[in-house]
N, C-alpha and C. Protein backbone atom coordinates (compact mmCIF):
# COMPACT_ATOMS: atom_id res chain seq x y z
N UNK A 1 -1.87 -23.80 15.26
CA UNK A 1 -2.54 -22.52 15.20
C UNK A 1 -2.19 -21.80 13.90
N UNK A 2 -3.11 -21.49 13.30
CA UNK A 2 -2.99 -20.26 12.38
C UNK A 2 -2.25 -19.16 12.60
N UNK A 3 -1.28 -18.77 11.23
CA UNK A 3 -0.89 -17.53 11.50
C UNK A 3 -0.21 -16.72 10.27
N UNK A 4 -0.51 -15.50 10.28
CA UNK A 4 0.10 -14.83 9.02
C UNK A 4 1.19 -14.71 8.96
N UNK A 5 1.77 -14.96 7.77
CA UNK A 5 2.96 -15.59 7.19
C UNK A 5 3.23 -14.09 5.92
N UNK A 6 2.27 -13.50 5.93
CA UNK A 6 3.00 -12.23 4.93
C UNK A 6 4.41 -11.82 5.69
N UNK A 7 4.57 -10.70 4.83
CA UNK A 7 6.15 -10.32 5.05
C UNK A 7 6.12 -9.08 4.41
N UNK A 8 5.76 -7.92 5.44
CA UNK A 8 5.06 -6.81 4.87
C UNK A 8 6.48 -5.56 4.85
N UNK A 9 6.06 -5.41 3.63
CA UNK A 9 7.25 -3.55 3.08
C UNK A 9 6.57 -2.71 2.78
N UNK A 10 7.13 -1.55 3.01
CA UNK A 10 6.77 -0.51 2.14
C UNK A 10 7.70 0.08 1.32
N UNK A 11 6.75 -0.04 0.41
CA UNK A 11 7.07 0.18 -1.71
C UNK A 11 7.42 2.00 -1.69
N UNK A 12 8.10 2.01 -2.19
CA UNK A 12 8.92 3.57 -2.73
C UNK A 12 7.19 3.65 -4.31
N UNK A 13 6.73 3.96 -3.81
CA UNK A 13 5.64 4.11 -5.54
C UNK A 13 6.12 4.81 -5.91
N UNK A 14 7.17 6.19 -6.06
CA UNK A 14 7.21 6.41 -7.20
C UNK A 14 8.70 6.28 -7.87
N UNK A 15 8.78 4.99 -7.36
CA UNK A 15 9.96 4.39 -8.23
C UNK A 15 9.32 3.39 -8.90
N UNK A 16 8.37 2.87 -8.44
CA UNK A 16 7.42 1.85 -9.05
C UNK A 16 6.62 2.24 -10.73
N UNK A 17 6.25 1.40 -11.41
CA UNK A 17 4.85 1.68 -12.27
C UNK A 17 3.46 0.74 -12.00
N UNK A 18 2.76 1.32 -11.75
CA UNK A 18 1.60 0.68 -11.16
C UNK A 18 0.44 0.45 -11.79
N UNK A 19 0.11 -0.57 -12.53
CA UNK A 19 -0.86 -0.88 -13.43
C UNK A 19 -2.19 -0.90 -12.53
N UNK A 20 -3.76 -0.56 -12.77
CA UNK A 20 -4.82 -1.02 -12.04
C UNK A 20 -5.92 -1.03 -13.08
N UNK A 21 -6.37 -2.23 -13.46
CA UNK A 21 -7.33 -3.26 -14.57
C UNK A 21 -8.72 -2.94 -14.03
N UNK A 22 -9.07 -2.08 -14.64
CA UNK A 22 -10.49 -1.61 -14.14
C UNK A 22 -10.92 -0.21 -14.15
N UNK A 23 -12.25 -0.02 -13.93
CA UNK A 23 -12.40 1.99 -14.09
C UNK A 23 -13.93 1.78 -13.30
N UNK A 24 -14.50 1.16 -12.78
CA UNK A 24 -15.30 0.96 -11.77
C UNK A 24 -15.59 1.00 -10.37
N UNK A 25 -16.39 0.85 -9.80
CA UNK A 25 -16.07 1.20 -7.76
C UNK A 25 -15.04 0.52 -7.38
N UNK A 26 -14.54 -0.50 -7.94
CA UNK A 26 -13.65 -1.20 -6.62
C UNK A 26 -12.17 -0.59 -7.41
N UNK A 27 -12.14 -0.17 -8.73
CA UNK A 27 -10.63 0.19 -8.96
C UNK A 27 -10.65 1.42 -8.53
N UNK A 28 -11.63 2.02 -8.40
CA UNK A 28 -11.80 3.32 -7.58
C UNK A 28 -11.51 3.71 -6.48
N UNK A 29 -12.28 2.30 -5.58
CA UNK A 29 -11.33 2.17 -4.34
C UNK A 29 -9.75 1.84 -3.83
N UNK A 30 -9.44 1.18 -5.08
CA UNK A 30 -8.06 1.12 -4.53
C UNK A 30 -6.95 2.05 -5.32
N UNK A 31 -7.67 2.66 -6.15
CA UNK A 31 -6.78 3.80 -6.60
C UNK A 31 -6.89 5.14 -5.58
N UNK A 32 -8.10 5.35 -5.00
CA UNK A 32 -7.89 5.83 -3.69
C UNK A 32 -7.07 5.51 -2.39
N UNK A 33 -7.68 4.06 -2.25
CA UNK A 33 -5.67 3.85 -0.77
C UNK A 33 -4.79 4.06 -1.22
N UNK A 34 -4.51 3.84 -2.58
CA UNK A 34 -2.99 4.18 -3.26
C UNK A 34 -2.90 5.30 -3.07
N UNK A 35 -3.39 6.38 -3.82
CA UNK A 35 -3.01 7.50 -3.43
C UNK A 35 -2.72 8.21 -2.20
N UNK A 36 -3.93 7.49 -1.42
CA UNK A 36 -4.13 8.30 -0.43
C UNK A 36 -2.83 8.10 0.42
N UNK A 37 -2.17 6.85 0.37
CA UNK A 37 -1.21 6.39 1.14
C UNK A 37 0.20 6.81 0.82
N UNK A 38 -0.12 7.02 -0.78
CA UNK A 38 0.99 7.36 -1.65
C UNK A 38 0.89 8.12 -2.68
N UNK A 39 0.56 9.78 -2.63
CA UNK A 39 0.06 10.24 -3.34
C UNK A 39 0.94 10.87 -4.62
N UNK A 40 2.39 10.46 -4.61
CA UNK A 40 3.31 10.23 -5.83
C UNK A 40 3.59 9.15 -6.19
N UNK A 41 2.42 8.02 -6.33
CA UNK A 41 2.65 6.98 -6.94
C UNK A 41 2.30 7.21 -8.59
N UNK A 42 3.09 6.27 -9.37
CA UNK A 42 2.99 6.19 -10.73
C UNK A 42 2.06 5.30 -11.26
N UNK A 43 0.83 5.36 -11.02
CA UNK A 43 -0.29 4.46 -11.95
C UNK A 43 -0.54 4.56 -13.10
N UNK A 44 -0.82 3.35 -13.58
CA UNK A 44 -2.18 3.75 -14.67
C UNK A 44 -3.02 2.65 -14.37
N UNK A 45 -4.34 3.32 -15.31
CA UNK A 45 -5.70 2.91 -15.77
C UNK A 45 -6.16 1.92 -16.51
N UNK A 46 -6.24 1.12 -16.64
CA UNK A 46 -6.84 0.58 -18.48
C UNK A 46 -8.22 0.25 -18.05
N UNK A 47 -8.81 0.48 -19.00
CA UNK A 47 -10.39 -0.05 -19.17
C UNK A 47 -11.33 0.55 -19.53
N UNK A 48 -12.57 0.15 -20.34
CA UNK A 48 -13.34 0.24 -21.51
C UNK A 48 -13.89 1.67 -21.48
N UNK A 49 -14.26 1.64 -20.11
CA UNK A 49 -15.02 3.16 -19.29
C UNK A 49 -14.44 3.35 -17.97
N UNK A 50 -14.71 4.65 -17.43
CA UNK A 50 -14.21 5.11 -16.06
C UNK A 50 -15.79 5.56 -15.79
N UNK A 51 -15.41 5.65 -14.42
CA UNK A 51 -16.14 6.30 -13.45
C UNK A 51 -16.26 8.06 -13.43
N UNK A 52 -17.02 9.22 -13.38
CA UNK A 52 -17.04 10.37 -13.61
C UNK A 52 -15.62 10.34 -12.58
N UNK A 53 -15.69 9.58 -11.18
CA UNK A 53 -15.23 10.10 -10.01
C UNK A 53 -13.89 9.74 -10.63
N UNK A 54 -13.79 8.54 -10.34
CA UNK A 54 -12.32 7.80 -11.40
C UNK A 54 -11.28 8.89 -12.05
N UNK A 55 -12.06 9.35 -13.01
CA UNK A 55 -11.36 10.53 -14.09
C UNK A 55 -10.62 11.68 -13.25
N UNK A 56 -11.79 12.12 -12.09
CA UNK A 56 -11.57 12.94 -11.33
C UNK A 56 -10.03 12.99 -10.48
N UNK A 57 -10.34 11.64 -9.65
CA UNK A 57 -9.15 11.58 -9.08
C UNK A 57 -8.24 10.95 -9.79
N UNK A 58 -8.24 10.65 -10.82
CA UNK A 58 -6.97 10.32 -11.61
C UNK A 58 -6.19 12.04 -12.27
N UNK A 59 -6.82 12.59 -12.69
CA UNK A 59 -6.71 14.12 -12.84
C UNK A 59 -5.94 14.76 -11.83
N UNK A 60 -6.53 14.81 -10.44
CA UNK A 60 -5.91 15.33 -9.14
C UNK A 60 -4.38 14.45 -9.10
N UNK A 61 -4.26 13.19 -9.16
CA UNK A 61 -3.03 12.53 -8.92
C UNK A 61 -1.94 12.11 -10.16
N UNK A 62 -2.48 13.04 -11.19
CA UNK A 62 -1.66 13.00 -12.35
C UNK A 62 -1.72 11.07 -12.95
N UNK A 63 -2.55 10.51 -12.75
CA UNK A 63 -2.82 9.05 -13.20
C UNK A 63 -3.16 8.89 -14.30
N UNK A 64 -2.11 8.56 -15.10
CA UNK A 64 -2.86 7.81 -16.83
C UNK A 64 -3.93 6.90 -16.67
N UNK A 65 -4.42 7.77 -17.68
CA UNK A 65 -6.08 6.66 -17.70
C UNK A 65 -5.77 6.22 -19.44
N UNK A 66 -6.34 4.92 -20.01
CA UNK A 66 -5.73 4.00 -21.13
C UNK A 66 -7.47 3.71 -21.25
N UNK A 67 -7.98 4.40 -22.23
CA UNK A 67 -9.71 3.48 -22.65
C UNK A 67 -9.84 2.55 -23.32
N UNK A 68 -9.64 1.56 -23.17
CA UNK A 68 -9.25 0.41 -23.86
C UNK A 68 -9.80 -1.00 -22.87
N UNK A 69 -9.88 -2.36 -23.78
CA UNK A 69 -10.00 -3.37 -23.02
C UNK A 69 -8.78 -4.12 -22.34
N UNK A 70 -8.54 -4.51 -21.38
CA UNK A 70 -7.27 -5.38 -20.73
C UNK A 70 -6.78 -5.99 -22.40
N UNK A 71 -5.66 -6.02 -22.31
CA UNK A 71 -4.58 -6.82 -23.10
C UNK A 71 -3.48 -6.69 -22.50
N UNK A 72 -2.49 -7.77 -22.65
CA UNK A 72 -1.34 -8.56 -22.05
C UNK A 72 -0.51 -7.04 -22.06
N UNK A 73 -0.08 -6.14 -23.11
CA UNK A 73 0.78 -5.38 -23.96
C UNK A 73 0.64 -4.12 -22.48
N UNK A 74 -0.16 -4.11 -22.34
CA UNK A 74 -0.78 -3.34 -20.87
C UNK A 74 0.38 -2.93 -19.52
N UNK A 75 1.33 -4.90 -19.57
CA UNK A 75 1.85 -5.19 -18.21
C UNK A 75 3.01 -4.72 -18.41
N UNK A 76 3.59 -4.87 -19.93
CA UNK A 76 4.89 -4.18 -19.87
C UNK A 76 5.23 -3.04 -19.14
N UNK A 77 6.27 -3.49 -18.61
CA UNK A 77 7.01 -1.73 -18.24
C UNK A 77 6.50 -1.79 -16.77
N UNK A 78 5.51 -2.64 -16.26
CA UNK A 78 4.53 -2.33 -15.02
C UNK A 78 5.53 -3.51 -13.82
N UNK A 79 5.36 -2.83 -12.53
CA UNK A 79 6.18 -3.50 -11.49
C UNK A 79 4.82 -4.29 -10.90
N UNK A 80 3.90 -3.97 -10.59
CA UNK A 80 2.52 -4.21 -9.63
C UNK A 80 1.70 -3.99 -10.40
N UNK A 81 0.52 -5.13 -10.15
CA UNK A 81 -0.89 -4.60 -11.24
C UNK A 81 -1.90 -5.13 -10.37
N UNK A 82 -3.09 -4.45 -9.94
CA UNK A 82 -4.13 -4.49 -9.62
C UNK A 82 -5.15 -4.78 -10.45
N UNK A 83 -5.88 -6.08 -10.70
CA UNK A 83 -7.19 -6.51 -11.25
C UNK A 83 -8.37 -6.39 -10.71
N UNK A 84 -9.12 -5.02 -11.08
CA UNK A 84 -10.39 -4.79 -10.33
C UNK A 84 -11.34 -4.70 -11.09
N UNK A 85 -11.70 -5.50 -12.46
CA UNK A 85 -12.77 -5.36 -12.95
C UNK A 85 -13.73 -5.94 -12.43
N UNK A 86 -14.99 -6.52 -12.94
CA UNK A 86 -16.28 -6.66 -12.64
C UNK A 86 -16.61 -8.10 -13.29
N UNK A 87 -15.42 -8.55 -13.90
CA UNK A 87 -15.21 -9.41 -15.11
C UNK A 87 -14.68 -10.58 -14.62
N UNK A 88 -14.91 -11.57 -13.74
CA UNK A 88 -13.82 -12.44 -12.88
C UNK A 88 -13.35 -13.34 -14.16
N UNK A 89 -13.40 -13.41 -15.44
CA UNK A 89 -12.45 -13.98 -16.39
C UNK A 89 -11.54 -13.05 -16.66
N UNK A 90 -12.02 -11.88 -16.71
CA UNK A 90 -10.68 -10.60 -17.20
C UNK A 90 -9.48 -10.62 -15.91
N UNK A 91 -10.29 -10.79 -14.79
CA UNK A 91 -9.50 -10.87 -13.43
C UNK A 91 -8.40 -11.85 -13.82
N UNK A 92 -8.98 -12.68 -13.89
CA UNK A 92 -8.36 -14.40 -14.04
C UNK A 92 -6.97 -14.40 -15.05
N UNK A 93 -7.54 -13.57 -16.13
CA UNK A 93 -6.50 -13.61 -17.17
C UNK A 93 -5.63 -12.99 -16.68
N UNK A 94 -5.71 -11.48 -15.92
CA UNK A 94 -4.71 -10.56 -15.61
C UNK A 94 -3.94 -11.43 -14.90
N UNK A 95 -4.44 -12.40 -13.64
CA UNK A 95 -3.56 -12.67 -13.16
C UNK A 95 -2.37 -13.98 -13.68
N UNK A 96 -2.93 -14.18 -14.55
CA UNK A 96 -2.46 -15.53 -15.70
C UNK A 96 -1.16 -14.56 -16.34
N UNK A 97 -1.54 -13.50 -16.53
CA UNK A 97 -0.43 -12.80 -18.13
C UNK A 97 0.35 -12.40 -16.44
N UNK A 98 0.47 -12.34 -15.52
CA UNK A 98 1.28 -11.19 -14.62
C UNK A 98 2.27 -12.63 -14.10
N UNK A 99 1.89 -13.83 -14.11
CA UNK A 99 2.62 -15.14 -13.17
C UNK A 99 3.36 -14.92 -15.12
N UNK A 100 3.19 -15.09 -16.04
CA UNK A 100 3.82 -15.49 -16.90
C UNK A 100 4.71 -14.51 -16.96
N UNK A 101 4.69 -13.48 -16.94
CA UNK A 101 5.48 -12.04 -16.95
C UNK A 101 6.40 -11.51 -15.85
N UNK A 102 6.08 -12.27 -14.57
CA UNK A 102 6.91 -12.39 -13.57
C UNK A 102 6.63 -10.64 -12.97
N UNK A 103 5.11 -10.46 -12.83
CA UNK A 103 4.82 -9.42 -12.16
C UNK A 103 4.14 -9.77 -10.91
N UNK A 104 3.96 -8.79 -9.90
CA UNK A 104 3.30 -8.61 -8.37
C UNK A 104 1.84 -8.81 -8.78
N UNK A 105 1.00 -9.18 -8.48
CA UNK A 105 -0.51 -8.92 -8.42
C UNK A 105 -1.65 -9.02 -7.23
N UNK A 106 -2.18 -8.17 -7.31
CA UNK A 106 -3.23 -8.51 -6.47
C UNK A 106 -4.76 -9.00 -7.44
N UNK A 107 -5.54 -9.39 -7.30
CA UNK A 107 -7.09 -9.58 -8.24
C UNK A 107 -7.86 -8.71 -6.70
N UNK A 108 -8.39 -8.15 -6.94
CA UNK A 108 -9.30 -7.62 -5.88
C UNK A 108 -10.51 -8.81 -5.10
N UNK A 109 -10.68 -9.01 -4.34
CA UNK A 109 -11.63 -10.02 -2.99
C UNK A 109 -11.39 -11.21 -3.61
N UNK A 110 -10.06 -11.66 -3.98
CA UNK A 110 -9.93 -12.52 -4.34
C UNK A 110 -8.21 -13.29 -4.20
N UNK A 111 -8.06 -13.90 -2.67
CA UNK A 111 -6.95 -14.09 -1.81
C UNK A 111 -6.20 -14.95 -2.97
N UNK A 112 -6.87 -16.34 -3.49
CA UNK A 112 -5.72 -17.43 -4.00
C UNK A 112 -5.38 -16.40 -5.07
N UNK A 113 -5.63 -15.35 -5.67
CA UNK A 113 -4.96 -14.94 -6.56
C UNK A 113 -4.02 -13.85 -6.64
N UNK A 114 -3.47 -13.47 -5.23
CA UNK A 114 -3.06 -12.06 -4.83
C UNK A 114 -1.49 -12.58 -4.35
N UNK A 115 -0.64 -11.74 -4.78
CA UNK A 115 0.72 -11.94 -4.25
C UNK A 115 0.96 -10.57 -2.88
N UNK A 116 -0.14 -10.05 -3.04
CA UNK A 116 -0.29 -8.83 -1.49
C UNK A 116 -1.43 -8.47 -1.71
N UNK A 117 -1.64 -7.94 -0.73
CA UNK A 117 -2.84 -7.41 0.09
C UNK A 117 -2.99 -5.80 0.63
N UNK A 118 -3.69 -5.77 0.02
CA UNK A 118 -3.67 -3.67 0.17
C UNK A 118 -4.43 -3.78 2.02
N UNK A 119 -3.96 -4.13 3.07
CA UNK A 119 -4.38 -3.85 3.92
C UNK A 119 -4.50 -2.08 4.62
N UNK A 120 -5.20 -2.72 6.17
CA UNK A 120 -4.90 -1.49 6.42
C UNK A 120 -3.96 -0.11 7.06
N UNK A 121 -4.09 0.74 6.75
CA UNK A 121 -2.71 1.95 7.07
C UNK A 121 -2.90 3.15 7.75
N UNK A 122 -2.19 3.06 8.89
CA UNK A 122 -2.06 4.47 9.47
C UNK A 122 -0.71 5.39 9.21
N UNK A 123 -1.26 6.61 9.10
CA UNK A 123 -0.03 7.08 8.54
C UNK A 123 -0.25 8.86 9.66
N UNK A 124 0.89 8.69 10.32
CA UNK A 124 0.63 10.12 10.86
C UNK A 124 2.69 10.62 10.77
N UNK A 125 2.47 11.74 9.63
CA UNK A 125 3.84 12.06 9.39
C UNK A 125 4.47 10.85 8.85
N UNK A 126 5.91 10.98 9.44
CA UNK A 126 6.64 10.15 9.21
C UNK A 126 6.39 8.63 9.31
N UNK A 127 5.45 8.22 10.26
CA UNK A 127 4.87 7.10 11.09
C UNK A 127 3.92 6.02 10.05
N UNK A 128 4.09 5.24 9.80
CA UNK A 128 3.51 4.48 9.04
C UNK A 128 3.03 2.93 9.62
N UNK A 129 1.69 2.83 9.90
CA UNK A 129 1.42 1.34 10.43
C UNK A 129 0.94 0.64 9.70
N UNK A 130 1.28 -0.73 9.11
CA UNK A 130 -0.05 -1.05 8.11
C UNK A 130 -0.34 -2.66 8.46
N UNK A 131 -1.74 -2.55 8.46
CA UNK A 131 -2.21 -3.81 9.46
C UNK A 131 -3.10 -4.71 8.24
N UNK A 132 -2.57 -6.25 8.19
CA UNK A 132 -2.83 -7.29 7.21
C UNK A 132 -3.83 -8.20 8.29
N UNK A 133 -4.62 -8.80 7.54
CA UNK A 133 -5.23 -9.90 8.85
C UNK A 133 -5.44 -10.89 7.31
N UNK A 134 -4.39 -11.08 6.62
CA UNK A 134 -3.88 -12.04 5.88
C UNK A 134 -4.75 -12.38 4.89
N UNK A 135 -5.59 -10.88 4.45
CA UNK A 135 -6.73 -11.29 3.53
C UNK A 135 -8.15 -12.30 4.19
N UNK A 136 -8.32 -12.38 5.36
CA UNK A 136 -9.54 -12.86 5.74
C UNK A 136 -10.58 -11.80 6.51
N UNK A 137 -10.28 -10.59 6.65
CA UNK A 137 -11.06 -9.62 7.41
C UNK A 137 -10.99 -8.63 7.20
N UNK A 138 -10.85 -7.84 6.27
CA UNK A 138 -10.73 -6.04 5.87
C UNK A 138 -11.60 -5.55 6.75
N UNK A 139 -12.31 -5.65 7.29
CA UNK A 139 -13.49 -5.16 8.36
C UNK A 139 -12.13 -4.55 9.56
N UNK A 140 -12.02 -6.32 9.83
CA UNK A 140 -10.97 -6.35 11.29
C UNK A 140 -9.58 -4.93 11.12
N UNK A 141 -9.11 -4.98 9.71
CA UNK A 141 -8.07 -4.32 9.60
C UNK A 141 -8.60 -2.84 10.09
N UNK A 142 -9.70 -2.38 9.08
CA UNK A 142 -10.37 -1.22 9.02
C UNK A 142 -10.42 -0.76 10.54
N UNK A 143 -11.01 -1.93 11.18
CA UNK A 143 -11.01 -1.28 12.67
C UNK A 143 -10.28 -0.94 13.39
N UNK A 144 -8.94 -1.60 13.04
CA UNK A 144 -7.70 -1.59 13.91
C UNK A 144 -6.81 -0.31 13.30
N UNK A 145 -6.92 0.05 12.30
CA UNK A 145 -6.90 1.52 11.33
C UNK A 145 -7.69 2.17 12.57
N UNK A 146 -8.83 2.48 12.27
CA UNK A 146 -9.53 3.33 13.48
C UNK A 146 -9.00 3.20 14.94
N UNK A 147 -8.94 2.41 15.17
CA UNK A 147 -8.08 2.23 16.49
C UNK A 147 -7.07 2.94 16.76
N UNK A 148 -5.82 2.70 15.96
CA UNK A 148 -4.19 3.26 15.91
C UNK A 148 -4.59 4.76 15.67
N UNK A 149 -5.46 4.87 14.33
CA UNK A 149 -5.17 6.30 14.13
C UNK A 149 -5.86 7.52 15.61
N UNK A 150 -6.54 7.05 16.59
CA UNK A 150 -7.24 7.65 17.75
C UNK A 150 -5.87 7.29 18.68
N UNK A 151 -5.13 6.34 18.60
CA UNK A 151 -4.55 6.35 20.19
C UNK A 151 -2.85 7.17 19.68
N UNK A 152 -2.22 6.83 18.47
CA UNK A 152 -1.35 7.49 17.86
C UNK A 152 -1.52 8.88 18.10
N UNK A 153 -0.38 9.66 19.18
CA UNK A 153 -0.63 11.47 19.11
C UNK A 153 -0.21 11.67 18.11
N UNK A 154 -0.77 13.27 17.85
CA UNK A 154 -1.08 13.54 16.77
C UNK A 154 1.08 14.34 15.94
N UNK A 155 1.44 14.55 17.53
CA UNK A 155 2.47 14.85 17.36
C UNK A 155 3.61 14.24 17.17
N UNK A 156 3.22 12.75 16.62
CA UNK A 156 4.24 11.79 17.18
C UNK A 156 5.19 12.06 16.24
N UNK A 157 5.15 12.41 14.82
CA UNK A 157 6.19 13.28 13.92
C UNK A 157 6.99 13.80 14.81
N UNK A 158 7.17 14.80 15.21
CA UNK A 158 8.01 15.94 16.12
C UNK A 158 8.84 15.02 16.84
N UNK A 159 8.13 13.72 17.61
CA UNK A 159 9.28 12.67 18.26
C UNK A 159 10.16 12.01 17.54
N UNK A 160 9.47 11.65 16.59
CA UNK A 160 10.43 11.07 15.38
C UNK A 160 11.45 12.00 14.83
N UNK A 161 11.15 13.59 14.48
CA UNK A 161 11.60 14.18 13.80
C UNK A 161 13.31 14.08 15.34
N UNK A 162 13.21 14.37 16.48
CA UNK A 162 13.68 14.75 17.62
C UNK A 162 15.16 13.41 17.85
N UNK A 163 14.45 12.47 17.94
CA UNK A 163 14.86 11.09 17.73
C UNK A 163 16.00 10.82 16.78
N UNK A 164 15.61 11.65 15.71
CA UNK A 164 16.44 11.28 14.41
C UNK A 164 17.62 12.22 14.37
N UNK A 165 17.45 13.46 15.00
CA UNK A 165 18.39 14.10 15.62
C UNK A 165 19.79 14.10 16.31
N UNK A 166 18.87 13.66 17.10
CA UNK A 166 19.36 12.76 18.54
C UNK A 166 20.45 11.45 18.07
N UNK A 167 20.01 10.77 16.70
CA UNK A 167 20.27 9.82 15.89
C UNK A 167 21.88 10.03 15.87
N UNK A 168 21.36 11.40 14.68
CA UNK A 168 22.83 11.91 14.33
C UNK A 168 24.22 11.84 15.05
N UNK A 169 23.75 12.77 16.00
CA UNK A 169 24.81 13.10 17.03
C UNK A 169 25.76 11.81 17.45
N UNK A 170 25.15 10.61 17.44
CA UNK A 170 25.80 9.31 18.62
C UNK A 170 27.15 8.90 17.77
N UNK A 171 28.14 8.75 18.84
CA UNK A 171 29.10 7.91 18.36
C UNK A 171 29.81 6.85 18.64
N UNK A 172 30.42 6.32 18.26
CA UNK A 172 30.51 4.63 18.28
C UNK A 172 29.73 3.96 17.15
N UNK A 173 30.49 2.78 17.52
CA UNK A 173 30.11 1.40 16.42
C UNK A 173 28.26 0.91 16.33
N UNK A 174 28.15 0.32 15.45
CA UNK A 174 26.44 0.57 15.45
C UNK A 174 25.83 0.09 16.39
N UNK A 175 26.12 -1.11 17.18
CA UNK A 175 25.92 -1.37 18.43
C UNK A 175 25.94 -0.74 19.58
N UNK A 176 27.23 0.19 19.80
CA UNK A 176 26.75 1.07 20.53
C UNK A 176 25.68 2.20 20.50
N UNK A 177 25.20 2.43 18.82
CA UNK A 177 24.45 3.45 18.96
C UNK A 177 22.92 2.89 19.13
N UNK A 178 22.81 1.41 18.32
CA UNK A 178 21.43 0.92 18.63
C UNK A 178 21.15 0.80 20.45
N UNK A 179 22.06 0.44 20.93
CA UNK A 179 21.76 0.55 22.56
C UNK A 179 21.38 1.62 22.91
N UNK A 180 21.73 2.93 22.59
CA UNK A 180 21.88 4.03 23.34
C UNK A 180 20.25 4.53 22.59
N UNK A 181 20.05 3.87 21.06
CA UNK A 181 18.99 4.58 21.13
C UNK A 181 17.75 3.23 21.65
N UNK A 182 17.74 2.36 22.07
CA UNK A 182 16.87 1.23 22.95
C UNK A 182 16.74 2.30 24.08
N UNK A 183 17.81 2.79 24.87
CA UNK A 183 17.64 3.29 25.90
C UNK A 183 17.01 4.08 25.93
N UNK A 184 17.09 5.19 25.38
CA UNK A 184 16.23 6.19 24.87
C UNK A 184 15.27 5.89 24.98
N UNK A 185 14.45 4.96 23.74
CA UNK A 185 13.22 5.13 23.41
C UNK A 185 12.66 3.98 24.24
N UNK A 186 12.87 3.40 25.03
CA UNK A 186 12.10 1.95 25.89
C UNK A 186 10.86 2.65 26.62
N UNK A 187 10.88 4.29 27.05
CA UNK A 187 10.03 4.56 27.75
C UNK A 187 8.85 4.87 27.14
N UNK A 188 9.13 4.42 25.80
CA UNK A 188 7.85 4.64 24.96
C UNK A 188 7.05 3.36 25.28
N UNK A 189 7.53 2.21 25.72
CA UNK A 189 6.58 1.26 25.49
C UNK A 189 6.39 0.72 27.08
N UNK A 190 7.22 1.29 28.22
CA UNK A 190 6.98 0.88 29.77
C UNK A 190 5.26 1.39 30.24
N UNK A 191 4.70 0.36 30.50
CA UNK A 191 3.57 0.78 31.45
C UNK A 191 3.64 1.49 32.45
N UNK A 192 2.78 2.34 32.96
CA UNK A 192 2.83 3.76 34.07
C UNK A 192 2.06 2.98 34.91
């Protein structure tokens, strides 16, 4: 049987520098989940032209925009780089200069060339879900996004915030405190 084999984190962005190869709809789109997910992340831009919208929300999220064509000189300094041009040789190259450079990449709808996958994310407060279907279904993810974010209360922060509290206080060795907080929280997941 098939099965996804990612090994999913979440990235501190703005300890990161975040390169994204493109200024068109799809770098548009993913300079939007970025933000949206991480709206003190450290990006930049490169590419020939932007989008009116592009400019826009690069403006709102403090994002260097670079008008220029992809070149290698680009990756320096960069932890993660996103290839979203329109150009599947410019794609190709980015991801050529990023394996030689020993950087992260994704190429946008394009799996053999991606070291991650911008799947999908729910985020309520503190709470962060983010659902991969291993690069074969962004549809499937999208839905399961819609899903979590309707059954997730809206208050579930305040439990977390309560929890972490609660955290503080315990004493004993870490074992005793991971038990005590299992105990605690098991009634989150018992069927009624």
């Amino acid at each position: 049987m098939e099965r996804n084999n990612l090994y999913p984190i979440f990235l501190k962005t703005s300890n990161l520098q975040i390169l994204i190869v493109g200024g068109g709809n799809v770098a548009e789109e993913k300079l939007t989940f970025l933000t949206k997910s991480s709206p003190d992340a450290k990006v930049t831009l490169v590419a020939p032209m932007f989008r009116k919208a592009t400019k826009d929300l690069a403006r709102k999220f403090d994002v260097e925009l670079i008008t220029d064509s992809y070149h290698a000189k680009y990756l320096m300094g960069k932890h993660m780089v996103i290839a979203a041009t329109n150009v599947p040789e410019v794609n190709i190259q980015v991801y050529n200069d990023c394996r030689s450079f020993d950087k992260l990449v994704n190429v946008a709808d394009n799996p053999p060339y991606c070291d991650f996958y911008m799947g999908g994310i729910v985020t309520k407060g503190n709470v962060k879900i983010a659902i991969s279907t291993n690069g074969k279904s962004p549809t499937t993810a999208k839905r399961l996004r819609q899903f979590f974010e309707e059954v997730i209360p809206e208050d579930i922060n305040k439990m977390v915030h309560n929890l972490n509290e609660y955290r503080k206080t315990l004493k004993g060795d870490f074992e005793q405190k991971v038990d005590k907080m299992n105990a605690i929280t098991q009634k989150l997941v018992e069927k009624i």
